[in-house]
PDB file of N, CA and C in Angstrom:
ATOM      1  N   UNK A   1      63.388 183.060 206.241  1.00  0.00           N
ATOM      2  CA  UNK A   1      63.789 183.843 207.404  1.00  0.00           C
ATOM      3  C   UNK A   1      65.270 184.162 207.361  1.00  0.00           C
ATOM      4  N   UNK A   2      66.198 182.879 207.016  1.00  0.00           N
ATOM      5  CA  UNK A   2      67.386 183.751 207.046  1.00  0.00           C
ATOM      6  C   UNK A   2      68.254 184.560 206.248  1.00  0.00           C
ATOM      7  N   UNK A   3      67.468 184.342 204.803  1.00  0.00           N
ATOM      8  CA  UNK A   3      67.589 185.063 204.190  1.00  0.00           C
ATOM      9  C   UNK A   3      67.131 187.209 204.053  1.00  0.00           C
ATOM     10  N   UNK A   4      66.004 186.918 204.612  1.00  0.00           N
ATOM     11  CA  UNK A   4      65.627 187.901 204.726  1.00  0.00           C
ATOM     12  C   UNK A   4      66.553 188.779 206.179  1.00  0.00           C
ATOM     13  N   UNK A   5      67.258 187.914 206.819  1.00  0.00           N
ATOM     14  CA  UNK A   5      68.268 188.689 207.775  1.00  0.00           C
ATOM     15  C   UNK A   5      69.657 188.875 207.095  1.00  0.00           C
ATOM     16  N   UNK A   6      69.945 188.526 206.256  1.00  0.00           N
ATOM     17  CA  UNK A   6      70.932 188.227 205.546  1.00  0.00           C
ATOM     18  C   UNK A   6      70.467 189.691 204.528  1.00  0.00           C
ATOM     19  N   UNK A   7      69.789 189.884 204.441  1.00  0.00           N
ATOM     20  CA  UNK A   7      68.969 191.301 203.248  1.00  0.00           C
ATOM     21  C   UNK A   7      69.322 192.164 204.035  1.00  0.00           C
ATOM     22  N   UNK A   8      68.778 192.316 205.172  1.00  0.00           N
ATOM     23  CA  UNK A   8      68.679 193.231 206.728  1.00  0.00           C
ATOM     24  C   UNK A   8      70.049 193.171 207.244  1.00  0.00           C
ATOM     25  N   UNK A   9      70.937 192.702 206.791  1.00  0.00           N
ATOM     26  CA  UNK A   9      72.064 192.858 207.582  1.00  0.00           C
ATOM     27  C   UNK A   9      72.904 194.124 206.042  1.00  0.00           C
ATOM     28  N   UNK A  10      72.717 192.988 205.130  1.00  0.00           N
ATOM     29  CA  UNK A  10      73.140 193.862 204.124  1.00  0.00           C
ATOM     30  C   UNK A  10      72.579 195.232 203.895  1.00  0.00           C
ATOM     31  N   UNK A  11      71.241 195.539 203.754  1.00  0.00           N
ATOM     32  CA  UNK A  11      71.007 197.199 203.884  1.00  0.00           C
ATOM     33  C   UNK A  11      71.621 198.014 205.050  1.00  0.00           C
ATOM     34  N   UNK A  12      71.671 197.371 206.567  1.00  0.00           N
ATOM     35  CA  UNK A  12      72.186 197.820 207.560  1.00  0.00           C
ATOM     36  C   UNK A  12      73.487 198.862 207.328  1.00  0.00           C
ATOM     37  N   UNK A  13      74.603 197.415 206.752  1.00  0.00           N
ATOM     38  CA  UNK A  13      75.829 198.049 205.819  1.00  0.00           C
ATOM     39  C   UNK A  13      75.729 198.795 205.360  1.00  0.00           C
ATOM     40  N   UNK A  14      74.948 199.181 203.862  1.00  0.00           N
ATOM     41  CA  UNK A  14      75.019 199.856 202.895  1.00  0.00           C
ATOM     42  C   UNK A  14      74.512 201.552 203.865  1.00  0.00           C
ATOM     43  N   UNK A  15      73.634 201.349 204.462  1.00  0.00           N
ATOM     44  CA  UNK A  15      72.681 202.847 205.415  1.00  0.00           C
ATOM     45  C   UNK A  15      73.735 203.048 205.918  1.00  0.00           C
ATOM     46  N   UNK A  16      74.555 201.823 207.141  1.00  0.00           N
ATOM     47  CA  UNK A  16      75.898 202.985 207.717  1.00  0.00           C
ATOM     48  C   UNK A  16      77.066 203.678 207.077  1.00  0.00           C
ATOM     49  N   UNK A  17      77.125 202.970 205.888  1.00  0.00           N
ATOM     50  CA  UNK A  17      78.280 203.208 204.657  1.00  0.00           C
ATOM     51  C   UNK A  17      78.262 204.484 204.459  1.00  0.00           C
ATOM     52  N   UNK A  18      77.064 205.095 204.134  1.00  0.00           N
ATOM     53  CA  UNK A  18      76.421 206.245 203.342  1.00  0.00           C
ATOM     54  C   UNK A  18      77.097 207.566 203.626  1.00  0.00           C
ATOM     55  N   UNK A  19      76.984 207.570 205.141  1.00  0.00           N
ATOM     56  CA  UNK A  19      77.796 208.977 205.887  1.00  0.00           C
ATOM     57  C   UNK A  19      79.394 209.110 205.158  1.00  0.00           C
ATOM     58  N   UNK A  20      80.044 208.055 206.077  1.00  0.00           N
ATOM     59  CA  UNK A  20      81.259 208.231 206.025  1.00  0.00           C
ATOM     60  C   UNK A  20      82.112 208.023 204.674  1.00  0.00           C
ATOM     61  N   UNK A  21      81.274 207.940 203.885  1.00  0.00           N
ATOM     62  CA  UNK A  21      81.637 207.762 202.175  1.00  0.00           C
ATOM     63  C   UNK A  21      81.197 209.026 201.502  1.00  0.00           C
ATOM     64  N   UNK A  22      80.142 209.559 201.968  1.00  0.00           N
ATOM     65  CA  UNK A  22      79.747 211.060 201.587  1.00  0.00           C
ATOM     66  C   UNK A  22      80.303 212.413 202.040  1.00  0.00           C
ATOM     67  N   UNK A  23      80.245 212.149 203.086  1.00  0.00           N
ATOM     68  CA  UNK A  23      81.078 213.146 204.030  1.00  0.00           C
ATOM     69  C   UNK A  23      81.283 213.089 205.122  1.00  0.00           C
ATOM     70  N   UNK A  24      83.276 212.412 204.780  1.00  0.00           N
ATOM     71  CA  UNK A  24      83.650 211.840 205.944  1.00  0.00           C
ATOM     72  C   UNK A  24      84.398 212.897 206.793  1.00  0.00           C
ATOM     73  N   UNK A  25      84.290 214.163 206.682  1.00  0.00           N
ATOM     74  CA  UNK A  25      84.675 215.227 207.893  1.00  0.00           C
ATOM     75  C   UNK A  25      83.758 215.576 208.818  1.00  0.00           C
ATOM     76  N   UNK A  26      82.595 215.390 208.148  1.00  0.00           N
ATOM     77  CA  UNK A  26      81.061 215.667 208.827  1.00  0.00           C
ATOM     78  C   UNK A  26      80.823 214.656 209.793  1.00  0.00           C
ATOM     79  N   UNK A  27      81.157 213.353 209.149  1.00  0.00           N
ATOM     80  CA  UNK A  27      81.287 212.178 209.851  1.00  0.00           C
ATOM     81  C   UNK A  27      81.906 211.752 211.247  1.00  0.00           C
ATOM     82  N   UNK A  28      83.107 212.078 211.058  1.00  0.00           N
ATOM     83  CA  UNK A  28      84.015 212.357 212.081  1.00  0.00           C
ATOM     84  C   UNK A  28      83.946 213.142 213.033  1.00  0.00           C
ATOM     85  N   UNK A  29      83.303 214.601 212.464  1.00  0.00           N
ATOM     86  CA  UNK A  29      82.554 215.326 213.573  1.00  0.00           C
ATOM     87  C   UNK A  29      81.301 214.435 214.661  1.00  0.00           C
ATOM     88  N   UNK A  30      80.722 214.168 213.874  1.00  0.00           N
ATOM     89  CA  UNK A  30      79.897 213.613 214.467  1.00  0.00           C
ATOM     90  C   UNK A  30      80.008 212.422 215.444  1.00  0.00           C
ATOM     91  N   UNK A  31      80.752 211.693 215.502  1.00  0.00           N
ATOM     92  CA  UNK A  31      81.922 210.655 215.539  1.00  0.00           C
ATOM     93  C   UNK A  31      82.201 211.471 217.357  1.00  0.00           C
ATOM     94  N   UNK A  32      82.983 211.983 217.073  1.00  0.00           N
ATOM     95  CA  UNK A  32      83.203 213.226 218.247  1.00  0.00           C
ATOM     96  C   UNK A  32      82.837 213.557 219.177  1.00  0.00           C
ATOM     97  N   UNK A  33      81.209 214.014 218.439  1.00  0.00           N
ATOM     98  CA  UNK A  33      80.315 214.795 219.459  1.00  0.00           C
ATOM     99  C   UNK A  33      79.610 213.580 220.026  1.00  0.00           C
ATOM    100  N   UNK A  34      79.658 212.323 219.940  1.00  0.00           N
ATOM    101  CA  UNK A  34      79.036 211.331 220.591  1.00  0.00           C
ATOM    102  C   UNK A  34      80.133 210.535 221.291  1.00  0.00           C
ATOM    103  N   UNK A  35      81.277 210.461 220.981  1.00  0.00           N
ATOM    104  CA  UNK A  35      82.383 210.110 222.667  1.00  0.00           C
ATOM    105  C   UNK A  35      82.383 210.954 223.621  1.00  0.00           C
ATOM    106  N   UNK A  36      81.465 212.445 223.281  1.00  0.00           N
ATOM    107  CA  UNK A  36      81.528 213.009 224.445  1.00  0.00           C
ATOM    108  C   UNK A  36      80.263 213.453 225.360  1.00  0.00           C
ATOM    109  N   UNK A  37      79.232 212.150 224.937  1.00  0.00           N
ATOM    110  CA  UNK A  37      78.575 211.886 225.199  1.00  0.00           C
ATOM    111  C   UNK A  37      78.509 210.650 226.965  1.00  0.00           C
ATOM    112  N   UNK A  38      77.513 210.497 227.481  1.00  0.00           N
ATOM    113  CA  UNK A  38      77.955 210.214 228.928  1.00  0.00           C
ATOM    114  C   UNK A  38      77.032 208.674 228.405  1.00  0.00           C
ATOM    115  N   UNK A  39      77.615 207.269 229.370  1.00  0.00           N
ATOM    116  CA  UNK A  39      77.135 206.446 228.928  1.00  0.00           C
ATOM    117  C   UNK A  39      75.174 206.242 228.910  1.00  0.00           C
ATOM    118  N   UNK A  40      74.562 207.165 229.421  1.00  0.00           N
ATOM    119  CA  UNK A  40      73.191 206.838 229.803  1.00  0.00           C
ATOM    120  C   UNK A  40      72.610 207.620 228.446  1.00  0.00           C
ATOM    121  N   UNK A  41      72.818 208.684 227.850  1.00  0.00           N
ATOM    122  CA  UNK A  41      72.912 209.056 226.966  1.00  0.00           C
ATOM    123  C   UNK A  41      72.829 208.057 225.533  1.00  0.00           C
ATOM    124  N   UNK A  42      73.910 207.642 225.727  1.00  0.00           N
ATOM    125  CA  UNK A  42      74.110 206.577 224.693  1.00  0.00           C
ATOM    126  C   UNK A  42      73.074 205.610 224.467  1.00  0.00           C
ATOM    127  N   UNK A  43      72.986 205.201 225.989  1.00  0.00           N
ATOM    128  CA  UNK A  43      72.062 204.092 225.931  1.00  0.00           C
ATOM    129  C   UNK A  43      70.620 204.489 225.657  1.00  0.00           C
ATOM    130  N   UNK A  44      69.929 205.591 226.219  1.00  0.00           N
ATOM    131  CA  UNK A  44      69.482 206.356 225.306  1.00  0.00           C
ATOM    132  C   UNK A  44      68.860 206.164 224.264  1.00  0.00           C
ATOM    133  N   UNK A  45      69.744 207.043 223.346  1.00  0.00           N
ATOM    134  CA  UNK A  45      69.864 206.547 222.188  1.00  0.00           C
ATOM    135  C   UNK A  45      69.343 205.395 221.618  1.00  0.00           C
ATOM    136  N   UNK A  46      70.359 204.007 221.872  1.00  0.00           N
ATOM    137  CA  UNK A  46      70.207 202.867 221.219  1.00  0.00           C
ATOM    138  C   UNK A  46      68.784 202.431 222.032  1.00  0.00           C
ATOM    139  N   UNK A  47      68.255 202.768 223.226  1.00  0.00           N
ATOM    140  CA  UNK A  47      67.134 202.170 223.187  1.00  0.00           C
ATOM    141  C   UNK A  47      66.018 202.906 222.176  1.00  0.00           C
ATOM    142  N   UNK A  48      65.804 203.659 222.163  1.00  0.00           N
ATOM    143  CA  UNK A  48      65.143 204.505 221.006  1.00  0.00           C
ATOM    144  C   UNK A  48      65.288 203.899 220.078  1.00  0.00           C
ATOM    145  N   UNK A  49      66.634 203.868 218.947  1.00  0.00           N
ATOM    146  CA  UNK A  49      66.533 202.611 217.996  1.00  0.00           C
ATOM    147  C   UNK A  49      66.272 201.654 218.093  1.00  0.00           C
ATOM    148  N   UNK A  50      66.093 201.177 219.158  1.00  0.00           N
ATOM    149  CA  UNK A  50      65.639 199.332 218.841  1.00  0.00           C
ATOM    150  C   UNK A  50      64.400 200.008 218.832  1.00  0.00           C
ATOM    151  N   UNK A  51      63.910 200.545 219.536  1.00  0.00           N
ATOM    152  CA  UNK A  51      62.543 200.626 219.973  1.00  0.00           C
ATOM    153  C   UNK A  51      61.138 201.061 218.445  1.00  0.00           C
ATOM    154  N   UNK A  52      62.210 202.331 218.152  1.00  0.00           N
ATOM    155  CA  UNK A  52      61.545 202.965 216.363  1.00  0.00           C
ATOM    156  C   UNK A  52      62.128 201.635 215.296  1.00  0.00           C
ATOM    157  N   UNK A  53      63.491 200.651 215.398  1.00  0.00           N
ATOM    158  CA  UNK A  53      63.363 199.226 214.775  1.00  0.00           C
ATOM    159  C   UNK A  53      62.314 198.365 214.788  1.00  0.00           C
ATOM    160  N   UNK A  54      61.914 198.318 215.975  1.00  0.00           N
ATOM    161  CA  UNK A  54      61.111 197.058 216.428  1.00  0.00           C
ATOM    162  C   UNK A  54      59.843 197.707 215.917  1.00  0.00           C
ATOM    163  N   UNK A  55      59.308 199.036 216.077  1.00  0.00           N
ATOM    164  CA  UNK A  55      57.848 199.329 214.899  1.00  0.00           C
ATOM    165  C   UNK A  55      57.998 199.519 213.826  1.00  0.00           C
ATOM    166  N   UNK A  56      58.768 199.709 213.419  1.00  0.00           N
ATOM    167  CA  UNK A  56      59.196 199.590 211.601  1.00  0.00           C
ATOM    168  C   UNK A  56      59.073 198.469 211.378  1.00  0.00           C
ATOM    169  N   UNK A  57      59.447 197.693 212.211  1.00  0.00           N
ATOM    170  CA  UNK A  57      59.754 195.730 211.656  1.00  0.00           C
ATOM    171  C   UNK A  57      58.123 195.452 212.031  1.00  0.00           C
ATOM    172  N   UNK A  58      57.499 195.688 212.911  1.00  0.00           N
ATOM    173  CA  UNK A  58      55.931 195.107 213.050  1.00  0.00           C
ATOM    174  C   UNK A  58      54.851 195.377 212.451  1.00  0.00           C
ATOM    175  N   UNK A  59      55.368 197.135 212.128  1.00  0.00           N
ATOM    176  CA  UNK A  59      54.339 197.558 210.811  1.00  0.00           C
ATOM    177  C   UNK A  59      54.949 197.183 209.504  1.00  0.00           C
ATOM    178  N   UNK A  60      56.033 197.034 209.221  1.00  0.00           N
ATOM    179  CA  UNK A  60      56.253 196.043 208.074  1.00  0.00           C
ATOM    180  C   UNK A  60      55.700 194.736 207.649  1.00  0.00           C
ATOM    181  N   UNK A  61      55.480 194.090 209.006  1.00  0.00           N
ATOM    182  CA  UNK A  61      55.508 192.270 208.716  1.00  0.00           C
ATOM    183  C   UNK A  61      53.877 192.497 208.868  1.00  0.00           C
ATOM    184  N   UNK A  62      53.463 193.117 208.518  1.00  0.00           N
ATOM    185  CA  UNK A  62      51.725 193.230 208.533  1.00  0.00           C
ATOM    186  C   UNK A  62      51.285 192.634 206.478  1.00  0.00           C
TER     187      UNK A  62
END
């Protein structure tokens, strides 16, 4: 188990790396257009990711 979070933390890294190492003007744009974003929005958002996380992780562990 904690290894396998220790894997999951490390791909985490490497997936957010990807943008701002590829194209970090695009990045920054983007960067941008989400501080001007309103906090419910945001949250939003991150609930959606946990939410498409949490079925990726359950249809995985099958």
């Amino acid at each position: 188990m904690g290894e396998a979070f220790v894997l999951a933390c490390g791909l985490v890294l490497v997936i957010e790396g990807l943008m701002p190492f590829v194209s970090p003007a695009r990045w920054r744009q983007v960067f941008e257009q989400v501080l001007r974003l309103s906090d419910g929005q945001i949250r939003f958002v991150g609930l959606c990711s946990v939410a498409i996380g949490l079925v990726v992780v359950l249809l995985a562990g099958d």
